[in-house]
N, C-alpha and C. Protein backbone atom coordinates (compact mmCIF):
# COMPACT_ATOMS: atom_id res chain seq x y z
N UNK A 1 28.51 -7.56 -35.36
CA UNK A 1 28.51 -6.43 -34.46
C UNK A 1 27.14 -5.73 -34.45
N UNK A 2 25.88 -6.36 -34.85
CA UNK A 2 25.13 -5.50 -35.17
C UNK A 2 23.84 -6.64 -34.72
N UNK A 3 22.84 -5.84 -34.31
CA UNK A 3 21.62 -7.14 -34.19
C UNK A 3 20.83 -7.48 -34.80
N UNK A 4 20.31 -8.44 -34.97
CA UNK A 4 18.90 -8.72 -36.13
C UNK A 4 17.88 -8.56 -35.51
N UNK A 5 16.44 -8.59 -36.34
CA UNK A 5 15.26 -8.11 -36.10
C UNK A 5 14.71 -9.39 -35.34
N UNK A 6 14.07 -9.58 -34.24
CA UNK A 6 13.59 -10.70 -33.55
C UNK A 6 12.25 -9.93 -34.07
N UNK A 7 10.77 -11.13 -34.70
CA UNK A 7 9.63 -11.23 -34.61
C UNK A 7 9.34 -11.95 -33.02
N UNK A 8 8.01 -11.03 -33.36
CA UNK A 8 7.53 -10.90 -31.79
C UNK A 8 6.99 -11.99 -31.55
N UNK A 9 6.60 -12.53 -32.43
CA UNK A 9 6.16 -14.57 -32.50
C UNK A 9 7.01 -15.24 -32.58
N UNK A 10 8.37 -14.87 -32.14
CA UNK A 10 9.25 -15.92 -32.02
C UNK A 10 8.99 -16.28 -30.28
N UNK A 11 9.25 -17.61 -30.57
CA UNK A 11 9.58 -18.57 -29.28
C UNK A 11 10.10 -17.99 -27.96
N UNK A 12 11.19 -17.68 -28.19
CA UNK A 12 12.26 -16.81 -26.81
C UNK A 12 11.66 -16.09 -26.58
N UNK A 13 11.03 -15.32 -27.59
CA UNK A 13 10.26 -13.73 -27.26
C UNK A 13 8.75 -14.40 -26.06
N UNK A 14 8.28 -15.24 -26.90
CA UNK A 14 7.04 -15.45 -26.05
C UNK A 14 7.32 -15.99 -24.62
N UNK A 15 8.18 -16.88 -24.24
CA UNK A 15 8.83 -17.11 -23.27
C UNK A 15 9.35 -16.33 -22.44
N UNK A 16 9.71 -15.30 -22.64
CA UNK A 16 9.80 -13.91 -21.88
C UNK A 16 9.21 -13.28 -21.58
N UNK A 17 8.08 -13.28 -22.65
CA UNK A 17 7.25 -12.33 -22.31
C UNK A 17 6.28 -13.10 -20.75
N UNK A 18 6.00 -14.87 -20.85
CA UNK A 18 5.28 -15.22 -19.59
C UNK A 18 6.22 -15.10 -18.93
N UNK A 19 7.48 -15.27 -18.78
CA UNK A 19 7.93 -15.22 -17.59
C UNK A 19 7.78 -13.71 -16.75
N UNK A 20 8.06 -12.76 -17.96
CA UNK A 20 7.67 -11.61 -17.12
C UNK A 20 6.38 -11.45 -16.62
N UNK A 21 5.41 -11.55 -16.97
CA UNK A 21 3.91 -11.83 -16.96
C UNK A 21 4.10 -12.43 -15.56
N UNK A 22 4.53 -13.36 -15.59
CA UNK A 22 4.13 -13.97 -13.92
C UNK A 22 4.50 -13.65 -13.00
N UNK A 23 6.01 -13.16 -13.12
CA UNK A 23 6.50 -12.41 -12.05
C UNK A 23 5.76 -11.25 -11.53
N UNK A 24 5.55 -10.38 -12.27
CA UNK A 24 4.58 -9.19 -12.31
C UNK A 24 3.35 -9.84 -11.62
N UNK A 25 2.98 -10.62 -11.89
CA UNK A 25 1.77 -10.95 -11.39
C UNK A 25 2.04 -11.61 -9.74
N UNK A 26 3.12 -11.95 -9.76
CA UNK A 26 3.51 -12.34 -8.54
C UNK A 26 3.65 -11.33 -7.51
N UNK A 27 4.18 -10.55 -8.09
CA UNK A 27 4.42 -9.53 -7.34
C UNK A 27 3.31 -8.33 -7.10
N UNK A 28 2.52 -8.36 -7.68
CA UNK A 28 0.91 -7.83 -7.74
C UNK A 28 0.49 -8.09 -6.36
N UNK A 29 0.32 -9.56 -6.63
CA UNK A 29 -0.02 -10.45 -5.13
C UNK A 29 0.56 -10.09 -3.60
N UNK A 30 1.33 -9.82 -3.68
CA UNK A 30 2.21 -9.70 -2.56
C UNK A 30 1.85 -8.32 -2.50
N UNK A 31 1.79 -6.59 -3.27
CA UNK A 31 1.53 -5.95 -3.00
C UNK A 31 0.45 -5.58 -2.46
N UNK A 32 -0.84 -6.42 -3.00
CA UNK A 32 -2.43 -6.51 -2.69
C UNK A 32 -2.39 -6.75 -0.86
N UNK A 33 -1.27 -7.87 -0.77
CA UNK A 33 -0.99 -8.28 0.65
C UNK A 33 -1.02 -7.59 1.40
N UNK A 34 0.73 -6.63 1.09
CA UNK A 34 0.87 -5.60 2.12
C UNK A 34 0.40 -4.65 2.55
N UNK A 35 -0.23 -4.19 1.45
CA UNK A 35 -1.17 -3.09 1.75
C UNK A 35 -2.18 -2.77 2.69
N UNK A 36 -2.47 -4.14 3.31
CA UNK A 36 -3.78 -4.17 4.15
C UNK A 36 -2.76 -5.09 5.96
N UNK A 37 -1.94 -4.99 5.71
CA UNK A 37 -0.82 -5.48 7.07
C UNK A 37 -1.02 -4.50 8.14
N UNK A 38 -1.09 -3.15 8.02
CA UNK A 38 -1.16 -2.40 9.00
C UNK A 38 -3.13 -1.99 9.41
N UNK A 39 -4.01 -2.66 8.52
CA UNK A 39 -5.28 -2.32 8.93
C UNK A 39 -5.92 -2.09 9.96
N UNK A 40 -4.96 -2.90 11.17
CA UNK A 40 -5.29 -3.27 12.66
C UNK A 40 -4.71 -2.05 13.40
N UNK A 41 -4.07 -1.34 12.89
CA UNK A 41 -3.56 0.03 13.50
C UNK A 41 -3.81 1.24 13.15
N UNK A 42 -4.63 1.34 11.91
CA UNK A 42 -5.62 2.63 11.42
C UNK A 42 -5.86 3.34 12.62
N UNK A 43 -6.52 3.15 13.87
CA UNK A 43 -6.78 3.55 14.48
C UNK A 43 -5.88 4.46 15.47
N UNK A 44 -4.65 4.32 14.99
CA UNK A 44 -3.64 5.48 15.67
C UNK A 44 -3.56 6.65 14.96
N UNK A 45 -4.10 6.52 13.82
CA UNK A 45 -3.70 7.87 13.07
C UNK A 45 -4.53 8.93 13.84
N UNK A 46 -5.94 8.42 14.22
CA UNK A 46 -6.59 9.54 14.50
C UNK A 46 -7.11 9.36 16.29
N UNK A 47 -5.78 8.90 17.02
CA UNK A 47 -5.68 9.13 18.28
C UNK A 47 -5.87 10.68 18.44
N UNK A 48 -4.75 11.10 17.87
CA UNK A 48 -3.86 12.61 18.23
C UNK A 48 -5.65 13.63 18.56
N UNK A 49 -6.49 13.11 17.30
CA UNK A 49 -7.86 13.79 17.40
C UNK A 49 -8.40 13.39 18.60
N UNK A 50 -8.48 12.70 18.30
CA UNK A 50 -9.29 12.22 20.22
C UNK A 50 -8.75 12.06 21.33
N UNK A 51 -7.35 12.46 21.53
CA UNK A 51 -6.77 13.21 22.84
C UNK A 51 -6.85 14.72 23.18
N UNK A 52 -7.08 15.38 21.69
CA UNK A 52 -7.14 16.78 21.75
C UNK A 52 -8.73 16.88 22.47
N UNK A 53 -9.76 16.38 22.18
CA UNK A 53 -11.06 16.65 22.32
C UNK A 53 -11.00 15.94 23.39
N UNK A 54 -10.41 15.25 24.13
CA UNK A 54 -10.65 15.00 25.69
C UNK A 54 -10.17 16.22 26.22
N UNK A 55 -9.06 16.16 25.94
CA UNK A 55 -8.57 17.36 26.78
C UNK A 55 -9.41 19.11 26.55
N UNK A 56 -9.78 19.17 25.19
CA UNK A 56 -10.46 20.40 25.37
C UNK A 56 -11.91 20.12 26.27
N UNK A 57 -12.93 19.08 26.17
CA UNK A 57 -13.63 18.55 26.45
C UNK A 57 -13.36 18.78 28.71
N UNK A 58 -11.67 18.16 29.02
CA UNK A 58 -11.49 18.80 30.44
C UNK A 58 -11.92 19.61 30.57
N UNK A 59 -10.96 20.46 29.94
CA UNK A 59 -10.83 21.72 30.10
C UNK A 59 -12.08 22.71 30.37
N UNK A 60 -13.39 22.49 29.06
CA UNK A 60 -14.38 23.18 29.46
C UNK A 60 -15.18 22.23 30.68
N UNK A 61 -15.37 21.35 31.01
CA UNK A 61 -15.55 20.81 32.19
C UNK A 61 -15.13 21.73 33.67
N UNK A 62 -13.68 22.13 33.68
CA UNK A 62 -13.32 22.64 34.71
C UNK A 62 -13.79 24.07 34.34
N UNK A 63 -14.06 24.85 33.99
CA UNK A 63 -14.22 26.33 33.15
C UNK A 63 -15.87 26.00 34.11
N UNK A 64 -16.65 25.02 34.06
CA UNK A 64 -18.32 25.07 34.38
C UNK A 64 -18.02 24.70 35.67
N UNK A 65 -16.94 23.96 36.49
CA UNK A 65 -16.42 23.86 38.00
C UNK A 65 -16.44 25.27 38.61
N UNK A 66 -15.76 25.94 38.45
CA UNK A 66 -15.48 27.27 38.58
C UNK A 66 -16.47 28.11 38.23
């Protein structure tokens, strides 16, 4: 009912430990990936800025009409 002490140089242990190791590392990979998926659309964030400055940009346009 009780557990024994596993050394960390045992076999199973090291075997676990790469398997976790790679997964992790696998999954590293794939995050490095996604991260850069939307790069091609950066450029919407800062629409909202450069519709405002057209339009203020009208605006004093028509202000020098008048």
């Amino acid at each position: 009912m009780h557990l024994w002490d596993v050394s960390v140089e045992d076999e199973i242990v090291e075997k676990a430990k790469n398997t976790i190791s790679s997964i992790i590392s696998e999954n590293l990979a794939i995050v490095e990936t996604s991260i850069h998926v939307y790069d091609d659309y950066l450029w919407i964030l800062t629409e909202k800025d450069r519709v405002k400055e057209f339009i203020d940009n009208e605006k004093n346009q028509d202000k020098d009409i008048f």
